[in-house]
N, C-alpha and C. Protein backbone atom coordinates (compact mmCIF):
# COMPACT_ATOMS: atom_id res chain seq x y z
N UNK A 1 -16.85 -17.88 -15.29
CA UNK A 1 -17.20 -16.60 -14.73
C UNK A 1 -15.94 -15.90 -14.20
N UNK A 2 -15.91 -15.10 -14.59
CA UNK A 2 -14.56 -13.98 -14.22
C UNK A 2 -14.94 -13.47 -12.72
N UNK A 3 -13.86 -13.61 -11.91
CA UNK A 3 -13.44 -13.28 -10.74
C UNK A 3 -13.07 -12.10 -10.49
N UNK A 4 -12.96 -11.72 -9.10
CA UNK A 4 -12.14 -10.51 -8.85
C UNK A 4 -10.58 -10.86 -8.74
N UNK A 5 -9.93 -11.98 -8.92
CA UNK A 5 -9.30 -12.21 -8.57
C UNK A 5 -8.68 -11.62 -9.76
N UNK A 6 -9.27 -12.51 -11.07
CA UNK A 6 -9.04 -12.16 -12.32
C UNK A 6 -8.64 -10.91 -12.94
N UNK A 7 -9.71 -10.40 -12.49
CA UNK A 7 -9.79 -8.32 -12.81
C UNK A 7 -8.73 -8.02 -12.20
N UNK A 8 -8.36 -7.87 -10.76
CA UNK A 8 -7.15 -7.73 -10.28
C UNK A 8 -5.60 -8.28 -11.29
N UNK A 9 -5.77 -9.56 -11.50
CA UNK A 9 -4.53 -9.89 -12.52
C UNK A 9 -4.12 -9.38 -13.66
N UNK A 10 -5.57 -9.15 -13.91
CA UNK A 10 -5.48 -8.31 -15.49
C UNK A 10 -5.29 -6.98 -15.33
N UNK A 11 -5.94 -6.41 -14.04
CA UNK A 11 -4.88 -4.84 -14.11
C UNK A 11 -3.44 -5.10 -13.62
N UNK A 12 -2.91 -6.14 -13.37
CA UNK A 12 -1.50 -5.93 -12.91
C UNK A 12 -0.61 -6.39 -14.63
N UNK A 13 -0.97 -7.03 -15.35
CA UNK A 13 -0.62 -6.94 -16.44
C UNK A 13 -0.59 -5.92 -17.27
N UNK A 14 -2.14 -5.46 -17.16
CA UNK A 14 -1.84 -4.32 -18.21
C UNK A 14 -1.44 -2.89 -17.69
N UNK A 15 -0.95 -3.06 -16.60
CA UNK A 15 -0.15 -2.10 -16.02
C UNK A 15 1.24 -1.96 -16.12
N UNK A 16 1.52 -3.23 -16.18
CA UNK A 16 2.89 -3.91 -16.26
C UNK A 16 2.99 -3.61 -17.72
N UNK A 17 2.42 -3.97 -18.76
CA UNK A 17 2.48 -3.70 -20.04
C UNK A 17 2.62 -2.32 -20.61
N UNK A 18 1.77 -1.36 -20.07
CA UNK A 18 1.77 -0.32 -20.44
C UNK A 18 3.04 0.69 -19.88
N UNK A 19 4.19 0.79 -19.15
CA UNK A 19 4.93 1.01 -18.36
C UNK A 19 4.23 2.04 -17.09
N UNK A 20 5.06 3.14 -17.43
CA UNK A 20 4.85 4.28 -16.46
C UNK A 20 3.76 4.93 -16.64
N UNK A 21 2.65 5.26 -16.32
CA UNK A 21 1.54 5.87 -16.60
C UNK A 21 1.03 7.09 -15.43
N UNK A 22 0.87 8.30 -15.55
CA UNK A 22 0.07 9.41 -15.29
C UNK A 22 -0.81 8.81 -14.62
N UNK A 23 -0.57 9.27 -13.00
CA UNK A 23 -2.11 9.30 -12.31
C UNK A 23 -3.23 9.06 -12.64
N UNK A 24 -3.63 10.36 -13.52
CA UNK A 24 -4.97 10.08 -14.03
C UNK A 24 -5.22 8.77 -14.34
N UNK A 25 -4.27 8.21 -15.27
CA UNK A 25 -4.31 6.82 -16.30
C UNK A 25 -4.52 5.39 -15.39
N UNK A 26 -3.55 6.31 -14.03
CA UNK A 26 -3.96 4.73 -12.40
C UNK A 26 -4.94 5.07 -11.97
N UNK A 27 -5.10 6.03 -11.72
CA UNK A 27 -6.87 6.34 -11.23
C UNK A 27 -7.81 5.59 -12.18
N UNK A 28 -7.77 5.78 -13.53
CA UNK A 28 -9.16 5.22 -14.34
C UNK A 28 -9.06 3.98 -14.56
N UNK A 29 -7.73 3.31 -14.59
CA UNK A 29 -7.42 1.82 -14.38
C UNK A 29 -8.41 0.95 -13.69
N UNK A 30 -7.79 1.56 -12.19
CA UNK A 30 -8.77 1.28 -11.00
C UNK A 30 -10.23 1.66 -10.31
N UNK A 31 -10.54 2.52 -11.26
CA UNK A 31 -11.95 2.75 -11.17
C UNK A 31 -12.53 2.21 -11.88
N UNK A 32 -12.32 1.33 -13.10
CA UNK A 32 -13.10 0.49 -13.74
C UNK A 32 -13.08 -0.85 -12.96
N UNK A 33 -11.82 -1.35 -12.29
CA UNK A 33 -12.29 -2.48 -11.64
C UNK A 33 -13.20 -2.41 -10.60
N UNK A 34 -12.66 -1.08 -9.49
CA UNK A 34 -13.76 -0.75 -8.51
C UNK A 34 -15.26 -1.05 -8.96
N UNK A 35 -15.57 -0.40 -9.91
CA UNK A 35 -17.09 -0.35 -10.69
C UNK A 35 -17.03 -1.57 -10.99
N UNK A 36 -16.93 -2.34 -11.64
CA UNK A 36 -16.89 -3.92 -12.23
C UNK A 36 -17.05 -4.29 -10.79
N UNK A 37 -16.34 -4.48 -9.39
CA UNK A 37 -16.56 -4.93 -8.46
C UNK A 37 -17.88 -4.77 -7.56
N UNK A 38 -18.20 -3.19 -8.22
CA UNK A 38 -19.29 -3.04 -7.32
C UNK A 38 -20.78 -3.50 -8.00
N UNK A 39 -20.76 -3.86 -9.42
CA UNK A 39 -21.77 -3.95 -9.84
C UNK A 39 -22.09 -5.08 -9.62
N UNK A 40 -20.92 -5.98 -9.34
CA UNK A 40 -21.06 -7.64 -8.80
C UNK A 40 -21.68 -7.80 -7.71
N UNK A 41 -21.15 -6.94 -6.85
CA UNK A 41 -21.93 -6.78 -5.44
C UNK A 41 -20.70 -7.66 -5.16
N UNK A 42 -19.70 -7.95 -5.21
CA UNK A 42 -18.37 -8.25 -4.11
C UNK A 42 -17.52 -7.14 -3.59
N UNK A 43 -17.18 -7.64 -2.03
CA UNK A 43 -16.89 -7.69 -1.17
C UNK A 43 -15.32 -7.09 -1.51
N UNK A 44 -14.70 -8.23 -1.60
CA UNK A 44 -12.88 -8.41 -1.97
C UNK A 44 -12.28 -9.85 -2.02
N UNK A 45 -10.95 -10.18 -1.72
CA UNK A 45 -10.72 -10.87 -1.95
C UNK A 45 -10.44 -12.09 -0.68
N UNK A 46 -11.17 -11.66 0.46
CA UNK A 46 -10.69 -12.21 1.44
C UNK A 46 -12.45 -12.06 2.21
N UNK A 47 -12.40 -13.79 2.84
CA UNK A 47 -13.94 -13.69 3.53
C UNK A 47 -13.66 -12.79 4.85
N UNK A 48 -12.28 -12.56 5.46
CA UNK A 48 -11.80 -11.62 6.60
C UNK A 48 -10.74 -10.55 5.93
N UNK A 49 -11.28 -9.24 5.68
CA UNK A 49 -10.39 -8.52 4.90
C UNK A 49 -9.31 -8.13 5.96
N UNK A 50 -8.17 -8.08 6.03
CA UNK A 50 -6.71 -7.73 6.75
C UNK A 50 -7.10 -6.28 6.57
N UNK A 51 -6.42 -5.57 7.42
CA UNK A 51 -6.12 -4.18 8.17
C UNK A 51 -5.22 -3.57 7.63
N UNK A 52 -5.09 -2.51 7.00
CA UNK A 52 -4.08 -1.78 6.68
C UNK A 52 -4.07 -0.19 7.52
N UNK A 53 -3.10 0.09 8.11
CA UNK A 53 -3.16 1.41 8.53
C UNK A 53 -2.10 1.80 7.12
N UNK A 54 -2.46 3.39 7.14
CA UNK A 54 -1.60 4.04 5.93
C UNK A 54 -1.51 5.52 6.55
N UNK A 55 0.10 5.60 6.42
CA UNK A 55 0.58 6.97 7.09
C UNK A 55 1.49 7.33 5.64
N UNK A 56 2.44 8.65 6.09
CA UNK A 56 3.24 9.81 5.45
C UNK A 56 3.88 9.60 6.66
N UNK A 57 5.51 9.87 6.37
CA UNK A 57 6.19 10.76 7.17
C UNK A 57 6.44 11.93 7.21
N UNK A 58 6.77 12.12 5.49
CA UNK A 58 7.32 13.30 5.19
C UNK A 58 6.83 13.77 3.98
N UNK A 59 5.50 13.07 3.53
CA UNK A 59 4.85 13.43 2.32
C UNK A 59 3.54 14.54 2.89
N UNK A 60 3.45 15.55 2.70
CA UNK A 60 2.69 16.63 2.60
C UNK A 60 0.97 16.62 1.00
N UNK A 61 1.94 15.74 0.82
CA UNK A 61 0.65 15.94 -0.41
C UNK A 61 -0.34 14.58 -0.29
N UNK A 62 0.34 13.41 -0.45
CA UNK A 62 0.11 12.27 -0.62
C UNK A 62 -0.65 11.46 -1.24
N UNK A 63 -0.03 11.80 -2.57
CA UNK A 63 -0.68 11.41 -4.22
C UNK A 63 -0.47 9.95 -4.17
N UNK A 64 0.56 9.34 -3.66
CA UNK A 64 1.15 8.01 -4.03
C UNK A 64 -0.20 7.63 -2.67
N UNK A 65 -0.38 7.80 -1.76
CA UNK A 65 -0.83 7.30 -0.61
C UNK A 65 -2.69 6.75 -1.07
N UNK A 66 -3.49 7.88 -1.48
CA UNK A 66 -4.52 7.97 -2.12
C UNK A 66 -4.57 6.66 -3.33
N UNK A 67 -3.61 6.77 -4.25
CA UNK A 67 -3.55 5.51 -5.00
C UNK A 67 -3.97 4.19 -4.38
N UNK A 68 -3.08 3.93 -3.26
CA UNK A 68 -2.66 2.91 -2.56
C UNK A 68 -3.99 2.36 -2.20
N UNK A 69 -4.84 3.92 -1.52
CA UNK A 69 -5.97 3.55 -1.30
C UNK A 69 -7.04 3.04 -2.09
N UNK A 70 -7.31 3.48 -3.20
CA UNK A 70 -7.53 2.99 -4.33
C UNK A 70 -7.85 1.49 -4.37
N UNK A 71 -6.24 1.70 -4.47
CA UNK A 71 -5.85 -0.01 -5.15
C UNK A 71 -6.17 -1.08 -4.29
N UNK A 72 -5.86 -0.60 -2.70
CA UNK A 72 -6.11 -1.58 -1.46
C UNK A 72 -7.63 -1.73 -1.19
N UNK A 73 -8.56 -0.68 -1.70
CA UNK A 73 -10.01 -1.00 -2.04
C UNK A 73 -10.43 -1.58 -2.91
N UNK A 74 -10.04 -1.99 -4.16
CA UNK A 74 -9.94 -2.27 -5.08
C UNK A 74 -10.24 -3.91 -5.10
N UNK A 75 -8.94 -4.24 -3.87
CA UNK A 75 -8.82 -5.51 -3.55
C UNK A 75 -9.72 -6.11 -2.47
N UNK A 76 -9.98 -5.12 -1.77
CA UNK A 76 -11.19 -5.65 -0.54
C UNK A 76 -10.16 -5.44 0.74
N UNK A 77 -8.98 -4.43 0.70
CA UNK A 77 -8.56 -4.36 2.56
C UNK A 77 -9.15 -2.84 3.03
N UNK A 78 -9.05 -3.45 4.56
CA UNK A 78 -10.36 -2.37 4.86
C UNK A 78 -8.93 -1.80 5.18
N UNK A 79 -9.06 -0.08 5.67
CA UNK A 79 -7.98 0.67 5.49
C UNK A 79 -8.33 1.53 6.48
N UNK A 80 -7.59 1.96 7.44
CA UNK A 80 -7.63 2.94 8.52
C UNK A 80 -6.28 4.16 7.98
N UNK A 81 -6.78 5.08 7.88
CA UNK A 81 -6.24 6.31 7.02
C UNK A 81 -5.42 6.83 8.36
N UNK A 82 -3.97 6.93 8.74
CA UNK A 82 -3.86 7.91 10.06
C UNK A 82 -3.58 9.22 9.52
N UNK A 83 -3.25 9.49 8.24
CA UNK A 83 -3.10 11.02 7.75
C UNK A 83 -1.56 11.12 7.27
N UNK A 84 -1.50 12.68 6.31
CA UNK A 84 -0.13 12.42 6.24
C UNK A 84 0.61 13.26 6.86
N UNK A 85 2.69 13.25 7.32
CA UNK A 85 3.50 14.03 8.02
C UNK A 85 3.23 13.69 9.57
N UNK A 86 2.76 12.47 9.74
CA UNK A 86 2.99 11.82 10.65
C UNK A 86 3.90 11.18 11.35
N UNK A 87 3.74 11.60 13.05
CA UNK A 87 5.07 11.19 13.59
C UNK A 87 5.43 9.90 14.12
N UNK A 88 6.76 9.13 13.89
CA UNK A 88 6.60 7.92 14.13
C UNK A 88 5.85 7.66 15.43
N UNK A 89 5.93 8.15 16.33
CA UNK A 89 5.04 7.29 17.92
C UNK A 89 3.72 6.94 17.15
N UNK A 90 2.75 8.20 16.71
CA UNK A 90 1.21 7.93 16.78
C UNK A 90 1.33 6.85 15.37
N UNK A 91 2.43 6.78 14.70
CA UNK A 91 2.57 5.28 13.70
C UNK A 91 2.48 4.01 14.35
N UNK A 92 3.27 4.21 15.52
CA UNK A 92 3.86 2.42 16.12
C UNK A 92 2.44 2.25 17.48
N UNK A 93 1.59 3.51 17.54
CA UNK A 93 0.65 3.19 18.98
C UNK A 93 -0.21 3.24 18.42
N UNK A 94 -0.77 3.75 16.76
CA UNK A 94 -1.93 2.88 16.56
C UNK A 94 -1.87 1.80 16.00
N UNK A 95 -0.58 1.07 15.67
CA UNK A 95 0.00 0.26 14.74
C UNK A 95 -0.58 -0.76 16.32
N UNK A 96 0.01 -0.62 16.89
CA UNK A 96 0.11 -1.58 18.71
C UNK A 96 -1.51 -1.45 18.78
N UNK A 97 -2.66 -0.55 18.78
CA UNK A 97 -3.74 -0.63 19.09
C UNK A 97 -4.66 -1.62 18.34
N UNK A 98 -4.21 -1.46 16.90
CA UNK A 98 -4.85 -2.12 15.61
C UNK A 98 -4.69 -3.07 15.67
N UNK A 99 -3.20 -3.73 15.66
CA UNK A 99 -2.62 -5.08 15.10
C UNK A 99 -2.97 -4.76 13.91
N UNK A 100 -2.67 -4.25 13.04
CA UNK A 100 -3.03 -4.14 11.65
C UNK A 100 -2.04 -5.29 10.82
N UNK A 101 -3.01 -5.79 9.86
CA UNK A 101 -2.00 -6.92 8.86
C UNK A 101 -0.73 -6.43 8.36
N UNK A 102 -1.30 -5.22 7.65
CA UNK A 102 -0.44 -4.33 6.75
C UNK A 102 0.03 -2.48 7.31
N UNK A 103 0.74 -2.22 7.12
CA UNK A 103 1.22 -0.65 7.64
C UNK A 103 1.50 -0.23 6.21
N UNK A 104 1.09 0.42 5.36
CA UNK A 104 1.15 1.67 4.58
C UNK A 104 1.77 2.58 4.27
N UNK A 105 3.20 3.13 4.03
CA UNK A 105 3.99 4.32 4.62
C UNK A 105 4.65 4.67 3.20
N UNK A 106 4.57 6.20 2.78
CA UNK A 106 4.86 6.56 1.74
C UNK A 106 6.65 7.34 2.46
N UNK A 107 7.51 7.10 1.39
CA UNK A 107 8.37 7.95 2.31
C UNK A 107 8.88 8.53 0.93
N UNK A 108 9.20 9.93 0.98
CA UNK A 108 10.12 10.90 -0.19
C UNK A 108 11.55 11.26 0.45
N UNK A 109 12.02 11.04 1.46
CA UNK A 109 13.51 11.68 1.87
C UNK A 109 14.00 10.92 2.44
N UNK A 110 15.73 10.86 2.39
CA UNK A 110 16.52 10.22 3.18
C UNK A 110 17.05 10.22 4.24
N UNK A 111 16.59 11.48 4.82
CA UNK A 111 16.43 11.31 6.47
C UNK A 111 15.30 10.76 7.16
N UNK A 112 14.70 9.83 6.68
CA UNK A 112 13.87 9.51 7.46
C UNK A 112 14.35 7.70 7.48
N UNK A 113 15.04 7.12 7.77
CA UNK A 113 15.69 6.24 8.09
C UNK A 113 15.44 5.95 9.32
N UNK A 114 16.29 6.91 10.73
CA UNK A 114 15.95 6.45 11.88
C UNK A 114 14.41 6.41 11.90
N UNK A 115 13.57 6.81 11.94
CA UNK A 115 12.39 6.88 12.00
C UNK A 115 11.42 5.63 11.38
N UNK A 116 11.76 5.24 10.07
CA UNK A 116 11.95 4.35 9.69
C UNK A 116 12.20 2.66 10.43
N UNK A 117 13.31 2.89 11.44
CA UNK A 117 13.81 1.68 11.87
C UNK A 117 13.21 1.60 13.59
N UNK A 118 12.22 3.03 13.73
CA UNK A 118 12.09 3.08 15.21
C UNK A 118 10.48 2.69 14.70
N UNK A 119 9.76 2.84 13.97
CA UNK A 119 8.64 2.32 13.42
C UNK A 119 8.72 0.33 13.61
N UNK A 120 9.21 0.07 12.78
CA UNK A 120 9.52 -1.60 12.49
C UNK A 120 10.02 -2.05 13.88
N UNK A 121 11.04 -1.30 14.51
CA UNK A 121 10.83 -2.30 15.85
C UNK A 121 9.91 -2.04 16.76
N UNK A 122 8.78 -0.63 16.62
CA UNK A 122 7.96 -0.78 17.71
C UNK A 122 6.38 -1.37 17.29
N UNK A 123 6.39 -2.02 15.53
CA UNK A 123 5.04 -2.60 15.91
C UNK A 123 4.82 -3.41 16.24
N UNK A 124 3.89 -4.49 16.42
CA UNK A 124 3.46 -5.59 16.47
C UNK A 124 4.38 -6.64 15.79
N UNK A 125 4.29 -7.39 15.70
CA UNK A 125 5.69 -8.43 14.69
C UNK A 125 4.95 -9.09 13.78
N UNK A 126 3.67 -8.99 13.76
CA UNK A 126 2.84 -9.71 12.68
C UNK A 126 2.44 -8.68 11.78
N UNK A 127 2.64 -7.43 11.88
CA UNK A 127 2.25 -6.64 10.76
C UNK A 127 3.18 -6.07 9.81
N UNK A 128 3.32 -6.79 8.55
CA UNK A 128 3.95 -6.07 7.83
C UNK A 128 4.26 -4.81 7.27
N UNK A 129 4.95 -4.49 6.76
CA UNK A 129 5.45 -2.74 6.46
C UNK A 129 5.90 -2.96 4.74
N UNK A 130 4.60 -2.48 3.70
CA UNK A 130 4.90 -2.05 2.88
C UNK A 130 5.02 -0.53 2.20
N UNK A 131 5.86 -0.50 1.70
CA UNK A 131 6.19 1.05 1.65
C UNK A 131 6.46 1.38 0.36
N UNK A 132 6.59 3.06 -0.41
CA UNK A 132 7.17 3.21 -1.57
C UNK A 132 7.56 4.77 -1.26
N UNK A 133 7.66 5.06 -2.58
CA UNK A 133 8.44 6.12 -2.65
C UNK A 133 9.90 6.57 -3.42
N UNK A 134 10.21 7.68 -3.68
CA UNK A 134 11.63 7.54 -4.29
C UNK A 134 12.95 7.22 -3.74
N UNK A 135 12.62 7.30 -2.31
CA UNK A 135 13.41 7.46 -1.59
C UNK A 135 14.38 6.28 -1.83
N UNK A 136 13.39 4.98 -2.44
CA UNK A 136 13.69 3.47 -2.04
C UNK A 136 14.57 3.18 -3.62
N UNK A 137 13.99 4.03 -4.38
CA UNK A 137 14.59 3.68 -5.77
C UNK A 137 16.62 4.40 -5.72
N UNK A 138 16.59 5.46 -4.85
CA UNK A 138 17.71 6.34 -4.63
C UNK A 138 18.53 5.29 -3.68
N UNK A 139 17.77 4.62 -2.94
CA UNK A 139 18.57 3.64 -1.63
C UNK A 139 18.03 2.36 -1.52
N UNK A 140 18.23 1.57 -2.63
CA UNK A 140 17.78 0.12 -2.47
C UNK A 140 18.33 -0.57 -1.47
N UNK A 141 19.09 -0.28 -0.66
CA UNK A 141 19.03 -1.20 0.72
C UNK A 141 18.82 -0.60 1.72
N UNK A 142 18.04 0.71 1.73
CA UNK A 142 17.22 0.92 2.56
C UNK A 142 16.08 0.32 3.20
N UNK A 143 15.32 -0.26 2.61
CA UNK A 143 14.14 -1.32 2.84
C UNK A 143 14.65 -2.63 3.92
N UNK A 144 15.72 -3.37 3.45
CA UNK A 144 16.47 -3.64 4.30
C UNK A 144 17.11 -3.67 5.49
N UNK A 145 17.64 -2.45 5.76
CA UNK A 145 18.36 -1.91 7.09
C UNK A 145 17.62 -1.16 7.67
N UNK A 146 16.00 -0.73 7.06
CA UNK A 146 15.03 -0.40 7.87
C UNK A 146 13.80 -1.25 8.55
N UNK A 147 14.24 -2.29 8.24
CA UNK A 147 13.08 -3.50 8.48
C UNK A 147 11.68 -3.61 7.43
N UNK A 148 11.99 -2.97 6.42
CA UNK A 148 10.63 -2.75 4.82
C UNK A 148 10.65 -4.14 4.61
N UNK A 149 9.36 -4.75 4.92
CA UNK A 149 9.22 -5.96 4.32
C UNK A 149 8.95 -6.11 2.91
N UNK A 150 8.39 -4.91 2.11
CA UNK A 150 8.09 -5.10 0.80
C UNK A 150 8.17 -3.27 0.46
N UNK A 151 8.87 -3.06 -0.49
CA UNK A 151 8.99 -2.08 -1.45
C UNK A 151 8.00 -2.33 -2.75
N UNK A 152 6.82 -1.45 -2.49
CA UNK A 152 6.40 -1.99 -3.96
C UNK A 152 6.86 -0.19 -4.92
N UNK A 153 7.51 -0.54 -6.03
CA UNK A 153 7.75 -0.15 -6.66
C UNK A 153 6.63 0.89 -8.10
N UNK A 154 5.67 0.79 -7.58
CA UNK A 154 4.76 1.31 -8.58
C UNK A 154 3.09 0.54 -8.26
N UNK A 155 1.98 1.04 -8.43
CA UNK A 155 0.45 0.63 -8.46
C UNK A 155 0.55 -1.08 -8.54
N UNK A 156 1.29 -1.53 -9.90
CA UNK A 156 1.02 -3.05 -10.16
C UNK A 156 1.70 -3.87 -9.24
N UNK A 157 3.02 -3.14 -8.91
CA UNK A 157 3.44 -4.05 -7.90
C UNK A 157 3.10 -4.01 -6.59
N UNK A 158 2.34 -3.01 -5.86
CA UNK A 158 1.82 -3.12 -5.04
C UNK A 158 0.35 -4.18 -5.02
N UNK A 159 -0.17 -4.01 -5.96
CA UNK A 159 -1.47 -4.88 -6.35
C UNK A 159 -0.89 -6.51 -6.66
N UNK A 160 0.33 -6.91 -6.77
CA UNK A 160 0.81 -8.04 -6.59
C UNK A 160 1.14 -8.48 -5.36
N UNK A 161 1.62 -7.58 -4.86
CA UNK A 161 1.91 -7.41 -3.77
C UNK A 161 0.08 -8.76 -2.67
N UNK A 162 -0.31 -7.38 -2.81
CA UNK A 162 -1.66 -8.01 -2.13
C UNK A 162 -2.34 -9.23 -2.66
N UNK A 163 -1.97 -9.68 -3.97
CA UNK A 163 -2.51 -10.61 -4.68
C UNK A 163 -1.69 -11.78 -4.32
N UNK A 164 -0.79 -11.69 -3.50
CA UNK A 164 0.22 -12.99 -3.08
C UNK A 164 -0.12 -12.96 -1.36
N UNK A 165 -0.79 -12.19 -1.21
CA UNK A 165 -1.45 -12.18 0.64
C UNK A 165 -2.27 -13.20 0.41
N UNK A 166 -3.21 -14.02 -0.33
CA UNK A 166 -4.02 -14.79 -0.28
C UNK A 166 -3.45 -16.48 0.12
């Protein structure tokens, strides 16, 4: 019997396979597993689903963010949305209120560094900070010298990402 675990692996392959793909093409990806998940009547992948808060700093639109959400439903984490063009404090004081597993943060510009590094030292120390954006592909040791525990680089690698939380 095929798992969710499964469905999950197999969209990170054939994501991985297919390279770069059009929104639309990650959206319908993940709406077939969503549906496959829901017709099962499961849950996710965890009998206690982990916390994700998901912010913007400097994203106004937040196409990449919505994905995320997607995909982090997809998998079974429950997700507290704080919105996007958000300022680091109301990041690190609901981050401190939540204890959230996971922090969420789309970033597009390279001034947002300090902000960045005033985030990571004011949350919790158990919640990780995965992040994307171009910003990270322009400054690969940014993630680094900002305290980014994980850069996921695109939908599949974020969905690996969560598939190695287990």
């Amino acid at each position: 019997m095929e798992t969710l675990r499964d469905r999950l692996q197999q969209l990170v392959m054939d994501l991985q396979a297919k390279g770069r793909l059009a929104r639309t093409e990650l959206t319908a990806a993940v709406a077939a597993v969503r549906q496959w998940k829901n017709e099962q009547a499961l849950d996710g992948l965890w009998r206690d689903p982990p916390l994700m808060v998901t912010a913007t700093l400097d994203d106004a639109m937040g196409h990449g963010l919505d994905l995320i959400h997607q995909y982090a439903e997809a998998a079974g984490i429950q997700i507290k949305h704080l919105g996007l063009l958000q300022a680091p404090d109301a990041i690190v004081s609901t981050c401190r209120d939540l204890e959230p597993a996971l922090l969420g943060l789309t970033v597009l510009q390279f001034d947002t560094e300090e902000d960045l590094v005033y985030i990571a030292r004011g949350i919790p120390k158990a919640t990780q900070i995965v992040a994307g954006g171009p910003v990270f592909k322009g400054d690969p040791d940014l993630a680094r010298r900002a305290g980014i525990h994980r850069v996921a680089a695109d939908a599949a690698d974020f969905l690996s990402f969560l598939l190695s939380l287990q």
